[in-house]
PDB file of N, CA and C in Angstrom:
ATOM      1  N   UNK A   1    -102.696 -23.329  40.156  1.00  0.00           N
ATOM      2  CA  UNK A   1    -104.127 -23.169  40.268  1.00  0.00           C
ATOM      3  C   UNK A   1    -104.644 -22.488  39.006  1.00  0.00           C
ATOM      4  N   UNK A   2    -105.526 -22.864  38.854  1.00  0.00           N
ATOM      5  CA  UNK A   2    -106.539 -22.412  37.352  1.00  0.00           C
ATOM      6  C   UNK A   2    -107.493 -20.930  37.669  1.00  0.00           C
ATOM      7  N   UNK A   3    -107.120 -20.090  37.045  1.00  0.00           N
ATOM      8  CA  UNK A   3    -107.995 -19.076  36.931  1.00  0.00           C
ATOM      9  C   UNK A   3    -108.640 -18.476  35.612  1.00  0.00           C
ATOM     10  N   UNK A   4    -109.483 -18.185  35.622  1.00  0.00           N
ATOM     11  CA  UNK A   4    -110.645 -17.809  34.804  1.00  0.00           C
ATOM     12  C   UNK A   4    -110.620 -16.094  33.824  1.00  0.00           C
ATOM     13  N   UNK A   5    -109.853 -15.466  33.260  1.00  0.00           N
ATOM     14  CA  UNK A   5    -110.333 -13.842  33.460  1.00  0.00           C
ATOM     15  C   UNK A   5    -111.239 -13.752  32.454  1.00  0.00           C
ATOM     16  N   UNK A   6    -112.441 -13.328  33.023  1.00  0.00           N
ATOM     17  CA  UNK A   6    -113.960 -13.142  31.866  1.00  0.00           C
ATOM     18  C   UNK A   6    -113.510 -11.589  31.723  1.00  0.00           C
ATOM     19  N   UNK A   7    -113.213 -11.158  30.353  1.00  0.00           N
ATOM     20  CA  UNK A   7    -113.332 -10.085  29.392  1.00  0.00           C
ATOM     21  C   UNK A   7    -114.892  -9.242  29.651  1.00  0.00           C
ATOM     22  N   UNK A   8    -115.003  -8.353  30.162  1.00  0.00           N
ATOM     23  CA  UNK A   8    -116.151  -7.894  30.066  1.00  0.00           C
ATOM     24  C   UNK A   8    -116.471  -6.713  29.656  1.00  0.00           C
ATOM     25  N   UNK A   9    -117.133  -6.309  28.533  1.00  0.00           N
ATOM     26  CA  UNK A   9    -117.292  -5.491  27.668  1.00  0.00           C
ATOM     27  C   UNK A   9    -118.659  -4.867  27.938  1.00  0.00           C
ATOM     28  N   UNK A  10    -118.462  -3.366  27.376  1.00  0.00           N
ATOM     29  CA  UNK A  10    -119.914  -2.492  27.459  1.00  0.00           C
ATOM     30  C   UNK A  10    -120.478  -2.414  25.936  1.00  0.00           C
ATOM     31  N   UNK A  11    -121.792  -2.440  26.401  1.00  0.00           N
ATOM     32  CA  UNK A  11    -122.418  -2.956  24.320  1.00  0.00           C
ATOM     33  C   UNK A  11    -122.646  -1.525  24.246  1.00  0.00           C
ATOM     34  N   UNK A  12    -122.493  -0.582  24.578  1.00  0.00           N
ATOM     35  CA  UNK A  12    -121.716   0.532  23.331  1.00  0.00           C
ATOM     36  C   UNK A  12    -120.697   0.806  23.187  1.00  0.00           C
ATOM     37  N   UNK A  13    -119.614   0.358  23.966  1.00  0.00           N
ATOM     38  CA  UNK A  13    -118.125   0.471  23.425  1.00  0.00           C
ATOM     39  C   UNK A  13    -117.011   0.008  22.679  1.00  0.00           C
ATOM     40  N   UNK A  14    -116.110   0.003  22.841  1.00  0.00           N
ATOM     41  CA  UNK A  14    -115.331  -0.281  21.495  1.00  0.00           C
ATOM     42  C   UNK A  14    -115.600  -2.304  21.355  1.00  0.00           C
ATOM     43  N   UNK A  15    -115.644  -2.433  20.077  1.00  0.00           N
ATOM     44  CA  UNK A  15    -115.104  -3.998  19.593  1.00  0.00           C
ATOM     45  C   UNK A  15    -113.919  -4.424  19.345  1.00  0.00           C
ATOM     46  N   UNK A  16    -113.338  -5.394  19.732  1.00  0.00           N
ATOM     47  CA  UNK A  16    -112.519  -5.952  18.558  1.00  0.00           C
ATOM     48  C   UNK A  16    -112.998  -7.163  17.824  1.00  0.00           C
ATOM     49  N   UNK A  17    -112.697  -6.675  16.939  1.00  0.00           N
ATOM     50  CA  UNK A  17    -113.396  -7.918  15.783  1.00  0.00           C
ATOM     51  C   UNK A  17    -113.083  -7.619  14.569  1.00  0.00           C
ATOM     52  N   UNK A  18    -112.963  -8.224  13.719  1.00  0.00           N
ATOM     53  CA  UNK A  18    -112.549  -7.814  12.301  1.00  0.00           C
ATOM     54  C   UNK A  18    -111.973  -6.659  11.610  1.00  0.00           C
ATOM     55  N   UNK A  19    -113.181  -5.431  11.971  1.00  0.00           N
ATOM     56  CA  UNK A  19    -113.361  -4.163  11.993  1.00  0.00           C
ATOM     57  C   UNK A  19    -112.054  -3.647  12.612  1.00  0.00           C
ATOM     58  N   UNK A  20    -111.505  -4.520  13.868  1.00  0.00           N
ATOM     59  CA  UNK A  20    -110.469  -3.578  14.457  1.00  0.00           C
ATOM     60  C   UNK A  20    -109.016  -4.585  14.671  1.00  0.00           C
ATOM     61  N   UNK A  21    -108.186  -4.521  13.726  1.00  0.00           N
ATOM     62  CA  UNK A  21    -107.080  -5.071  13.035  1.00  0.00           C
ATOM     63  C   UNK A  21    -106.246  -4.590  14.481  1.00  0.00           C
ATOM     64  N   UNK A  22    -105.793  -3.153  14.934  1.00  0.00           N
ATOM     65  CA  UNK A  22    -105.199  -2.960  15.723  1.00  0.00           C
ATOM     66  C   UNK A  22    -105.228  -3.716  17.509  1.00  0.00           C
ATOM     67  N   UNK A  23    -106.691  -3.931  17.423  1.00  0.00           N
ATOM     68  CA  UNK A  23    -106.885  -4.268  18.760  1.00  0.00           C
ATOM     69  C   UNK A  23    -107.153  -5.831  18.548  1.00  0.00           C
ATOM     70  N   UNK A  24    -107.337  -6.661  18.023  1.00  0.00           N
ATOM     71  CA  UNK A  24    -106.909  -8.282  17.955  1.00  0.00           C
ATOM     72  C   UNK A  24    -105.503  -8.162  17.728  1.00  0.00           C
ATOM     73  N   UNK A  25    -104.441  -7.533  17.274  1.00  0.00           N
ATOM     74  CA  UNK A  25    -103.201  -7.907  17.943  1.00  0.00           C
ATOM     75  C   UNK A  25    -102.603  -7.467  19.430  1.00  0.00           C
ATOM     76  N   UNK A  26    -103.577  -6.877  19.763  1.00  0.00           N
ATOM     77  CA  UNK A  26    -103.053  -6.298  21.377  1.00  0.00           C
ATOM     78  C   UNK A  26    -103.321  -7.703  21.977  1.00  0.00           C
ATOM     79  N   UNK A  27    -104.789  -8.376  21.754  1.00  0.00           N
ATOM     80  CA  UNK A  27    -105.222  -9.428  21.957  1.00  0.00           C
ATOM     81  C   UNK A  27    -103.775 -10.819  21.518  1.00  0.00           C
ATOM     82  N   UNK A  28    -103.758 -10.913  20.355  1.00  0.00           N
ATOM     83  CA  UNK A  28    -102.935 -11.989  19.648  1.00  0.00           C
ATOM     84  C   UNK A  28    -101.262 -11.877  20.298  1.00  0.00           C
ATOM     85  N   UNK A  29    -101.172 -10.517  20.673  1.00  0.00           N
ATOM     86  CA  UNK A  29     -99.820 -10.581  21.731  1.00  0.00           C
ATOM     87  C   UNK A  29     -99.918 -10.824  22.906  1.00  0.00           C
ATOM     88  N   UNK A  30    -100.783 -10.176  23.572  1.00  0.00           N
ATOM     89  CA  UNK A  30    -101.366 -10.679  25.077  1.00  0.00           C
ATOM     90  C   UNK A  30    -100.936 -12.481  24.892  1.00  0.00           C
ATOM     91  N   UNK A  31    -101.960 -12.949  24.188  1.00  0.00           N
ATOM     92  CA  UNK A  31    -102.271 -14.259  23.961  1.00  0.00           C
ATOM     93  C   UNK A  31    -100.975 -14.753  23.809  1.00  0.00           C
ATOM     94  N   UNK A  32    -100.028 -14.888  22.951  1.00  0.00           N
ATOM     95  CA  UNK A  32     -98.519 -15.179  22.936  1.00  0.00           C
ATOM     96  C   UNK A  32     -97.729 -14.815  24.314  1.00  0.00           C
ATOM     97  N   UNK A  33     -97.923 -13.671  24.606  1.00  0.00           N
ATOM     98  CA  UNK A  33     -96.867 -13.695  25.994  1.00  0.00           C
ATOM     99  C   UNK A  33     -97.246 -14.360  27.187  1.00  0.00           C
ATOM    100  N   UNK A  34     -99.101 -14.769  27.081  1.00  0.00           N
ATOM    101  CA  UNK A  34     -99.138 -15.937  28.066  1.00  0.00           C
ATOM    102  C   UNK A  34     -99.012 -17.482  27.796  1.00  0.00           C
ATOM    103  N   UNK A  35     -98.858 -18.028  26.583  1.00  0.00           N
ATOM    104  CA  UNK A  35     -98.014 -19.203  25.897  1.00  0.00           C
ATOM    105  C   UNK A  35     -96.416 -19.222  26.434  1.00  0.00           C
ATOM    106  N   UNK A  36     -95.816 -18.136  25.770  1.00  0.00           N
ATOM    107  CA  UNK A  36     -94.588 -17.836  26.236  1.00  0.00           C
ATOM    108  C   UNK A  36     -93.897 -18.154  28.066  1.00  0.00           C
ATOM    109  N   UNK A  37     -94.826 -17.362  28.804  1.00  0.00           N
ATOM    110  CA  UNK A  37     -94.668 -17.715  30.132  1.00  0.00           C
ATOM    111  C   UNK A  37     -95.014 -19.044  30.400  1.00  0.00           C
ATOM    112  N   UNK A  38     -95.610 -19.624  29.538  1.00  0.00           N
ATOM    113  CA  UNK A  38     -96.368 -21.547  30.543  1.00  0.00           C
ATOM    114  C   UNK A  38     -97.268 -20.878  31.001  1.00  0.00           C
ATOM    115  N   UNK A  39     -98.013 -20.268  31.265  1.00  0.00           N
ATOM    116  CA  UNK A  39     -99.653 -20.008  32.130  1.00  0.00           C
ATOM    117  C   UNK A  39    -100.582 -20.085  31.319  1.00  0.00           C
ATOM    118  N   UNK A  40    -100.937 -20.690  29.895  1.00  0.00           N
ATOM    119  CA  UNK A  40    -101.853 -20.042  28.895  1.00  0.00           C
ATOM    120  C   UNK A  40    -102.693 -21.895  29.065  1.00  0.00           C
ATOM    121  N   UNK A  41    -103.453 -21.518  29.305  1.00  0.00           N
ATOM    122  CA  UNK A  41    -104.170 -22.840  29.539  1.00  0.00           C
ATOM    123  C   UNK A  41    -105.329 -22.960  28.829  1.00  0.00           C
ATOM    124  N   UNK A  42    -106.055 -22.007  28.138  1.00  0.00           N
ATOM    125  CA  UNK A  42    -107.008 -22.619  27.518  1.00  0.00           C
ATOM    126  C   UNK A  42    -107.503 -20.472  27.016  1.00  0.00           C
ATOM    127  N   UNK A  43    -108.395 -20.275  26.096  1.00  0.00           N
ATOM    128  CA  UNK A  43    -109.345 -19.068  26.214  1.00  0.00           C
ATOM    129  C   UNK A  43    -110.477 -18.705  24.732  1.00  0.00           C
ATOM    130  N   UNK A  44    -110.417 -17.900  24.669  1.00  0.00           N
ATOM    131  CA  UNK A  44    -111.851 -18.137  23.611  1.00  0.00           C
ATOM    132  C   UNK A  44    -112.756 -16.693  23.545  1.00  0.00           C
ATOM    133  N   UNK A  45    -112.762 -16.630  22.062  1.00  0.00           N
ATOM    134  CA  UNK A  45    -113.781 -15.142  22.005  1.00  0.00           C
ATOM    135  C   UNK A  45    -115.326 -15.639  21.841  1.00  0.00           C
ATOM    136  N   UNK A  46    -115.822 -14.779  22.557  1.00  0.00           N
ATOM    137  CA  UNK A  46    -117.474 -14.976  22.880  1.00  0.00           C
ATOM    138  C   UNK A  46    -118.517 -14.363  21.584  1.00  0.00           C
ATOM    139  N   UNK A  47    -119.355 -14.948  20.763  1.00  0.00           N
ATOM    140  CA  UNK A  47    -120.168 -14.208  19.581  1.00  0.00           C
ATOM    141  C   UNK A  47    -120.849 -13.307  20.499  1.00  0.00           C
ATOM    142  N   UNK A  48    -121.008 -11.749  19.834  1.00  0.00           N
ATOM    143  CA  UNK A  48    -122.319 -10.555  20.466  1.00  0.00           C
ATOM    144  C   UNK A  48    -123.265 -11.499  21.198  1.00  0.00           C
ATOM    145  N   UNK A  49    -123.819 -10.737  22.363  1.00  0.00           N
ATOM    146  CA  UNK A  49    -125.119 -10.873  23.287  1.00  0.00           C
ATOM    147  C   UNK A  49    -126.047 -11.550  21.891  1.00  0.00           C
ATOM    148  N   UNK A  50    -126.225 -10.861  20.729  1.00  0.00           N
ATOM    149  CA  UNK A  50    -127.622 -10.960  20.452  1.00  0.00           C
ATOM    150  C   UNK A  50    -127.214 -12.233  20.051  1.00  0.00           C
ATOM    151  N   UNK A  51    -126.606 -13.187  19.762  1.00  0.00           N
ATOM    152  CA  UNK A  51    -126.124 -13.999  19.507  1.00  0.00           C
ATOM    153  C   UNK A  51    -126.888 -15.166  20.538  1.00  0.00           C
ATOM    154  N   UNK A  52    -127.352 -14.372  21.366  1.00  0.00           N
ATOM    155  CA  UNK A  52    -127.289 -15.495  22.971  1.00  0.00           C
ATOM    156  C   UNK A  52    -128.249 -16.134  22.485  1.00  0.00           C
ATOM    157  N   UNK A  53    -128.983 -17.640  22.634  1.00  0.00           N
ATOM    158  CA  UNK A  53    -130.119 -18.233  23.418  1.00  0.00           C
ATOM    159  C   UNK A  53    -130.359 -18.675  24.571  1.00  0.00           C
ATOM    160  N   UNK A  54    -131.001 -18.075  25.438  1.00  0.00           N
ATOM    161  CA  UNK A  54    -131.478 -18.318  26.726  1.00  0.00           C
ATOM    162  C   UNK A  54    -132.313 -19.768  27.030  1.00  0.00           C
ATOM    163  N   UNK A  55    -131.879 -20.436  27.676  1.00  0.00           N
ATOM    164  CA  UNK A  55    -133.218 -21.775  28.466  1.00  0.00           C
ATOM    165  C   UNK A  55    -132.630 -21.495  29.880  1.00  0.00           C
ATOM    166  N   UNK A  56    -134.301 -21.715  29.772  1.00  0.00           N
ATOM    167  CA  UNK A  56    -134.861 -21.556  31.411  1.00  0.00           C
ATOM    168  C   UNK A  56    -135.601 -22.195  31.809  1.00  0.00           C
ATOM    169  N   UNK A  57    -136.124 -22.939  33.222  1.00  0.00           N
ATOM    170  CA  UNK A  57    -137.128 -23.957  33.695  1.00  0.00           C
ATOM    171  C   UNK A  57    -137.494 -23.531  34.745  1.00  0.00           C
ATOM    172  N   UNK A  58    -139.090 -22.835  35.124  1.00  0.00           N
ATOM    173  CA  UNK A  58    -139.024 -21.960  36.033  1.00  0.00           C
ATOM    174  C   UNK A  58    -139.205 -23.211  37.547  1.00  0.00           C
ATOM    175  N   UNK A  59    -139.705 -24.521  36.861  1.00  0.00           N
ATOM    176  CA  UNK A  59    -139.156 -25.352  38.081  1.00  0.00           C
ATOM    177  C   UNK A  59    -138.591 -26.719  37.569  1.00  0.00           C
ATOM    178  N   UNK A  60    -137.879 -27.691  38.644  1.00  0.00           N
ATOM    179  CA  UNK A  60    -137.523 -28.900  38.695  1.00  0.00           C
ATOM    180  C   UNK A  60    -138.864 -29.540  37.443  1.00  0.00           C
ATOM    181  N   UNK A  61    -139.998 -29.708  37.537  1.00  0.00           N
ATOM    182  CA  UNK A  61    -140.783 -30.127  36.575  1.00  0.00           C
ATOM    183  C   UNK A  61    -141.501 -29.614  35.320  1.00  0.00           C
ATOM    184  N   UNK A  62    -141.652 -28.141  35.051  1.00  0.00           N
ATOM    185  CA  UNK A  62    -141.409 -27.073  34.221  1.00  0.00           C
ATOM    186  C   UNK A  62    -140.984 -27.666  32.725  1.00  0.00           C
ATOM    187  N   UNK A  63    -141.467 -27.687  31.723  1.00  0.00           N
ATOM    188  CA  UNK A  63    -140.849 -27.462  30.623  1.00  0.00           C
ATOM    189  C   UNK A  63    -140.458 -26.457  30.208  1.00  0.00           C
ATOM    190  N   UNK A  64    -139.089 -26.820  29.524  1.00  0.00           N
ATOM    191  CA  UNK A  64    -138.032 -25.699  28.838  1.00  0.00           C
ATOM    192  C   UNK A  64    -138.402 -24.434  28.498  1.00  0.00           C
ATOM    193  N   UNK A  65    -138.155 -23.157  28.758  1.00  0.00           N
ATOM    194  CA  UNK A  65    -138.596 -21.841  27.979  1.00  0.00           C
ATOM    195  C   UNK A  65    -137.343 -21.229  27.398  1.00  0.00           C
ATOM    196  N   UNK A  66    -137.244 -21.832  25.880  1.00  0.00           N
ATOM    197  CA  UNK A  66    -136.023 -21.010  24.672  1.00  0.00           C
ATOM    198  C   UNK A  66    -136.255 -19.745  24.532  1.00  0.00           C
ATOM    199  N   UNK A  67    -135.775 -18.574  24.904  1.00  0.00           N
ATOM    200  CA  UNK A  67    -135.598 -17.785  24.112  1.00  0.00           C
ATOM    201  C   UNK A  67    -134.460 -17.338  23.436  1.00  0.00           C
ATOM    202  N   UNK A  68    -134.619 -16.039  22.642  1.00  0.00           N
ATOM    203  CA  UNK A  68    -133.825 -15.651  21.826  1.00  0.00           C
ATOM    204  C   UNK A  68    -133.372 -14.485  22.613  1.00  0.00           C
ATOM    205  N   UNK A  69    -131.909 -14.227  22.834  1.00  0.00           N
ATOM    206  CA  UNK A  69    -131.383 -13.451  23.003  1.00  0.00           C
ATOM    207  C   UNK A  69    -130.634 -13.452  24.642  1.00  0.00           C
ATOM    208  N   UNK A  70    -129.923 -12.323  25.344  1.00  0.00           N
ATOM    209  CA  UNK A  70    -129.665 -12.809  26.568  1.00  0.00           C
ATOM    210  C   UNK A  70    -130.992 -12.809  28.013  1.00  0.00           C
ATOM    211  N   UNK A  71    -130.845 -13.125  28.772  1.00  0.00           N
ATOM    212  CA  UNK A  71    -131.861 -13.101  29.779  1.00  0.00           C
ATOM    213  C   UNK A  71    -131.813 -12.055  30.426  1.00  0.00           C
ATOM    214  N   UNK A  72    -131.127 -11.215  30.973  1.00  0.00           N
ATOM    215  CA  UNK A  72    -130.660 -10.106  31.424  1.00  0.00           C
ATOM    216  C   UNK A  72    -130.647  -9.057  30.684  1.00  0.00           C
ATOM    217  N   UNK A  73    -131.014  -7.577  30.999  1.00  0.00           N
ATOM    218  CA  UNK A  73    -130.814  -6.795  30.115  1.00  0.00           C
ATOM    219  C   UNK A  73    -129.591  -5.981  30.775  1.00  0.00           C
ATOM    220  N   UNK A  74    -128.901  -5.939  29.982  1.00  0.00           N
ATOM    221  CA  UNK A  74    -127.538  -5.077  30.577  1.00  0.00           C
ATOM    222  C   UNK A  74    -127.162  -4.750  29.947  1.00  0.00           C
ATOM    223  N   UNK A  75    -126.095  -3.713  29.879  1.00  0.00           N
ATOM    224  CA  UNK A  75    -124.906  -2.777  28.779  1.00  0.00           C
ATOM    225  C   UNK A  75    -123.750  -3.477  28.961  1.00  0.00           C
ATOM    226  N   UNK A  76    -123.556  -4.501  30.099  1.00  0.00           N
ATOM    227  CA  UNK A  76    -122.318  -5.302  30.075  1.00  0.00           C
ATOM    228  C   UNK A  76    -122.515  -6.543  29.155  1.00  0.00           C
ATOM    229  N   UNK A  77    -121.151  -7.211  28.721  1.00  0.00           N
ATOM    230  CA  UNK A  77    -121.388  -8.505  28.611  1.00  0.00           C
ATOM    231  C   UNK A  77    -119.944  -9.175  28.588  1.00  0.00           C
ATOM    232  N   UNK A  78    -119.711 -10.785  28.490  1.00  0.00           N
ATOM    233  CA  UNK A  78    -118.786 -11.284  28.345  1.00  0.00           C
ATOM    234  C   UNK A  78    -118.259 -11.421  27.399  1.00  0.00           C
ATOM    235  N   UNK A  79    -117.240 -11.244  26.261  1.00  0.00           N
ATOM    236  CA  UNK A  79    -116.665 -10.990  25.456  1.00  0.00           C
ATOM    237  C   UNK A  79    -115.731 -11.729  25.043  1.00  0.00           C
ATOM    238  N   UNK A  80    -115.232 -12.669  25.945  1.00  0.00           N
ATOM    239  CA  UNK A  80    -114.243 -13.621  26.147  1.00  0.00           C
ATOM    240  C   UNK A  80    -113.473 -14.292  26.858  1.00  0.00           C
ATOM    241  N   UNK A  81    -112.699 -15.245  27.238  1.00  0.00           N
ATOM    242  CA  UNK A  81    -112.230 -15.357  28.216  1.00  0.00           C
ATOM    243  C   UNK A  81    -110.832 -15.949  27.971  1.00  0.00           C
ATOM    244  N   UNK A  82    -109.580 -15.937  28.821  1.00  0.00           N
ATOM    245  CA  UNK A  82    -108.943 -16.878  29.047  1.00  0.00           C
ATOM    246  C   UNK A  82    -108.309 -17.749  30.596  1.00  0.00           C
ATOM    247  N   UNK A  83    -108.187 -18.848  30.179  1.00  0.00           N
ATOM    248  CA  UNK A  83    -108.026 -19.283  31.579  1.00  0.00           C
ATOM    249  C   UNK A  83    -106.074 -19.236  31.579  1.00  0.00           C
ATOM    250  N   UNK A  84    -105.787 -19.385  32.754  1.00  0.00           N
ATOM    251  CA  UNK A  84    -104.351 -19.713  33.066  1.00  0.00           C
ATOM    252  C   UNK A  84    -103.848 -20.187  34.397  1.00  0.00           C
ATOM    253  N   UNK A  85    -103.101 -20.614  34.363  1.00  0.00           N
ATOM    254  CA  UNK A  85    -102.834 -21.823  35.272  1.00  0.00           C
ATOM    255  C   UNK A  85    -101.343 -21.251  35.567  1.00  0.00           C
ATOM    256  N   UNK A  86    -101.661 -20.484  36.728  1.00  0.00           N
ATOM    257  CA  UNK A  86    -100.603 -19.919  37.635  1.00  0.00           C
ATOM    258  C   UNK A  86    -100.583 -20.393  39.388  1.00  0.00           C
ATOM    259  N   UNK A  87     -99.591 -19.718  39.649  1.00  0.00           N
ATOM    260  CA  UNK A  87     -99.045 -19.829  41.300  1.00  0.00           C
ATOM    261  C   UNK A  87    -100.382 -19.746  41.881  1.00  0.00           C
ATOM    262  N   UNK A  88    -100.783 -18.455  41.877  1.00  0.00           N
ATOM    263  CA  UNK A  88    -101.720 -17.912  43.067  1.00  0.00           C
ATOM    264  C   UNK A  88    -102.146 -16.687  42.305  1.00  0.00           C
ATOM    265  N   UNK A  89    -103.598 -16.421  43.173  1.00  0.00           N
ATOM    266  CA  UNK A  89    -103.721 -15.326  42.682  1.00  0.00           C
ATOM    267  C   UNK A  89    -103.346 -13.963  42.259  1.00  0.00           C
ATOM    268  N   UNK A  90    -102.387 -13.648  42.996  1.00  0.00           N
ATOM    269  CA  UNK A  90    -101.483 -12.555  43.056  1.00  0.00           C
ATOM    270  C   UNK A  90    -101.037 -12.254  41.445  1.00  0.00           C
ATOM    271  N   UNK A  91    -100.148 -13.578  40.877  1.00  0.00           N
ATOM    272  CA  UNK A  91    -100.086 -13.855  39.607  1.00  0.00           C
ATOM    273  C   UNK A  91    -100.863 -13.338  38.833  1.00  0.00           C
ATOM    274  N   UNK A  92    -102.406 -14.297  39.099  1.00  0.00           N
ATOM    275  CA  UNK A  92    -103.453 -14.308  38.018  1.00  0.00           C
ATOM    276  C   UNK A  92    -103.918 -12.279  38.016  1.00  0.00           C
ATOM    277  N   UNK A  93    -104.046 -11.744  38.633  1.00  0.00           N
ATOM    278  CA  UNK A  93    -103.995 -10.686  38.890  1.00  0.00           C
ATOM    279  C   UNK A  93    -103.066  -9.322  38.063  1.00  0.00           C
ATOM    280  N   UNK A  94    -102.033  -9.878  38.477  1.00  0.00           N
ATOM    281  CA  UNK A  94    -100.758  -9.149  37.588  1.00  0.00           C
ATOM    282  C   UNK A  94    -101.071  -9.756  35.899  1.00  0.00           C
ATOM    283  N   UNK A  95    -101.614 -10.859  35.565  1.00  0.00           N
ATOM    284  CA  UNK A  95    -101.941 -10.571  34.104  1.00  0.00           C
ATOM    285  C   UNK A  95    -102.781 -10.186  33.923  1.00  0.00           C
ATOM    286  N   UNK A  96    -103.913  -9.793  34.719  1.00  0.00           N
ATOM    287  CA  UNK A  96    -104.754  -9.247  34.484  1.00  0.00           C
ATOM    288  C   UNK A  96    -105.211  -7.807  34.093  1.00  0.00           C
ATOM    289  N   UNK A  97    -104.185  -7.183  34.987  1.00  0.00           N
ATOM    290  CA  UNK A  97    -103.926  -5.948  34.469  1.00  0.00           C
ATOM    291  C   UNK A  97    -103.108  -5.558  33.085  1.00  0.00           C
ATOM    292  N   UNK A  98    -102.488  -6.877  32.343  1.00  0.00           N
ATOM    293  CA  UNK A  98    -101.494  -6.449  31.365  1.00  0.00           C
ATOM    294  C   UNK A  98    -102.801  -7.267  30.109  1.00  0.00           C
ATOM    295  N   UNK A  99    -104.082  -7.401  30.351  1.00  0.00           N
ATOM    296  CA  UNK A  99    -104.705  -8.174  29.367  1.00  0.00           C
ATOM    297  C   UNK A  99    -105.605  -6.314  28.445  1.00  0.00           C
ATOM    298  N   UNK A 100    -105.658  -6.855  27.278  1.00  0.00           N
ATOM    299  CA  UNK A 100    -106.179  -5.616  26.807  1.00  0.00           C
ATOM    300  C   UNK A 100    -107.895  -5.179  27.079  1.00  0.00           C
ATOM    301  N   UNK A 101    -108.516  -6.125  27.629  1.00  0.00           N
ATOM    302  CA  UNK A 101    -109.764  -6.503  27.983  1.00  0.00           C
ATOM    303  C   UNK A 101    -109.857  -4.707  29.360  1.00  0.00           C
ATOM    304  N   UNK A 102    -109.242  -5.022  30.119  1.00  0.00           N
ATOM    305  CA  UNK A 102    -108.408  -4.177  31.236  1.00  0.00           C
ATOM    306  C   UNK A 102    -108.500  -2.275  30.777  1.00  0.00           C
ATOM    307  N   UNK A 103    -108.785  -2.075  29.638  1.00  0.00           N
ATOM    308  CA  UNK A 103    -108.149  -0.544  28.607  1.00  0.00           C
ATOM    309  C   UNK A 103    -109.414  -0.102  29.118  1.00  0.00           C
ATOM    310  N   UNK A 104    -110.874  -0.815  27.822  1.00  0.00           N
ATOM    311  CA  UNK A 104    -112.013   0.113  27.961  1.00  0.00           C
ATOM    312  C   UNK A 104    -112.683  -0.801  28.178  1.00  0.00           C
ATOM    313  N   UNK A 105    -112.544  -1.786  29.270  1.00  0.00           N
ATOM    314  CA  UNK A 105    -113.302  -2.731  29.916  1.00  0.00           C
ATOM    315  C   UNK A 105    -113.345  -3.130  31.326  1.00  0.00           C
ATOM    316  N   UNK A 106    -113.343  -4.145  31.530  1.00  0.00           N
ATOM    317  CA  UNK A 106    -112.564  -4.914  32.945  1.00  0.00           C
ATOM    318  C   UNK A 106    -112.668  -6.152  32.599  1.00  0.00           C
ATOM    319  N   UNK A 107    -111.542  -6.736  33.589  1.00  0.00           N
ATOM    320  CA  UNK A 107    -111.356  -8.171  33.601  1.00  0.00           C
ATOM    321  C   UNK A 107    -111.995  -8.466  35.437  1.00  0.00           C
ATOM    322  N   UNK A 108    -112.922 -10.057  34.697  1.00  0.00           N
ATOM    323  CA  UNK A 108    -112.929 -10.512  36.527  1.00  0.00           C
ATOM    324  C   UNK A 108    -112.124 -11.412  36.497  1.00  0.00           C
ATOM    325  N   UNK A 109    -111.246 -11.646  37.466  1.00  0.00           N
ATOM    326  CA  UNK A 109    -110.255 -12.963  38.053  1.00  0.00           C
ATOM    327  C   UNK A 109    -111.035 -13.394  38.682  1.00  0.00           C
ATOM    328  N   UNK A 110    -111.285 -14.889  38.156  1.00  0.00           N
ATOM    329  CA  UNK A 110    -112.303 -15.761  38.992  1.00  0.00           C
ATOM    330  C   UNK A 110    -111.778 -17.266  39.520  1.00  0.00           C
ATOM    331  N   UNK A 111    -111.360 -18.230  40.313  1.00  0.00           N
ATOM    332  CA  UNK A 111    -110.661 -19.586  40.574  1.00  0.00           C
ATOM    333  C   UNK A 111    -111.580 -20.347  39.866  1.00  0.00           C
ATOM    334  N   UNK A 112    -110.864 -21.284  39.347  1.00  0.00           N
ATOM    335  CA  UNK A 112    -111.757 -22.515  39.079  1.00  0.00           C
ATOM    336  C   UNK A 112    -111.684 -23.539  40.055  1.00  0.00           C
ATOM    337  N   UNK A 113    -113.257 -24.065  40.345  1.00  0.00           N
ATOM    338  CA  UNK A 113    -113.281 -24.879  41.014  1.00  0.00           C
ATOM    339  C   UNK A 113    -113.273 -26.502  40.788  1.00  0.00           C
ATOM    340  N   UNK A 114    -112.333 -27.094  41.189  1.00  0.00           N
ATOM    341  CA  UNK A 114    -112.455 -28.688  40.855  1.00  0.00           C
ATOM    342  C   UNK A 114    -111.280 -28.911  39.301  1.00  0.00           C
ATOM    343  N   UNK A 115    -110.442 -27.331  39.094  1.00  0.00           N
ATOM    344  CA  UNK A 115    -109.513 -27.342  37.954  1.00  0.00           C
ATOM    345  C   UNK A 115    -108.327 -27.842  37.932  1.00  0.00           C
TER     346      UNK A 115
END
């Protein structure tokens, strides 16, 4: 079964990104030891919130409203994700706790549906 873990990050806390050499290899090993096991099925780093463009249609006949930025105002955001394709949740779970997302963040374990 296919599961989802969305990386979810607080926009004042730590990054990894360029800036932080140490913590993209916590990432780049994570990432290898789920290759290694067969569960690594797909994942992907997310550009900053401000990065976002929002569309919205406030109905079925409504034209489009673009904006710039996310729709929500929050201190959380998604940061990245990877999927993996394990037993059961129990599994998806136990990597979840060994993902570095997990330190000064959280991970959600989510199923995919129709995966």
């Amino acid at each position: 079964m296919k599961y989802v873990l969305l990386l979810m990050g607080n926009v004042d806390g730590p990054r990894c990104g360029e800036d932080d050499v140490p913590g993209m290899e916590e990432y780049i090993a994570f990432q290898r030891e789920l290759q290694e096991a067969g569960v690594f099925a797909d994942g992907f780093e997310l550009a900053d919130p401000q990065e976002t463009t929002t569309v919205m249609r406030p109905s079925r006949t409504a034209e489009p409203v673009v904006t710039a930025g996310p729709y929500a105002e929050s201190r959380e955001f998604v940061g990245g994700t990877f999927i993996l394709d394990v037993e059961n949740l129990d599994e998806a779970l136990r990597w979840a706790a060994k993902c570095p997302g997990a330190i000064d963040g959280r991970v959600e374990v989510r199923p995919m549906v129709g995966a």
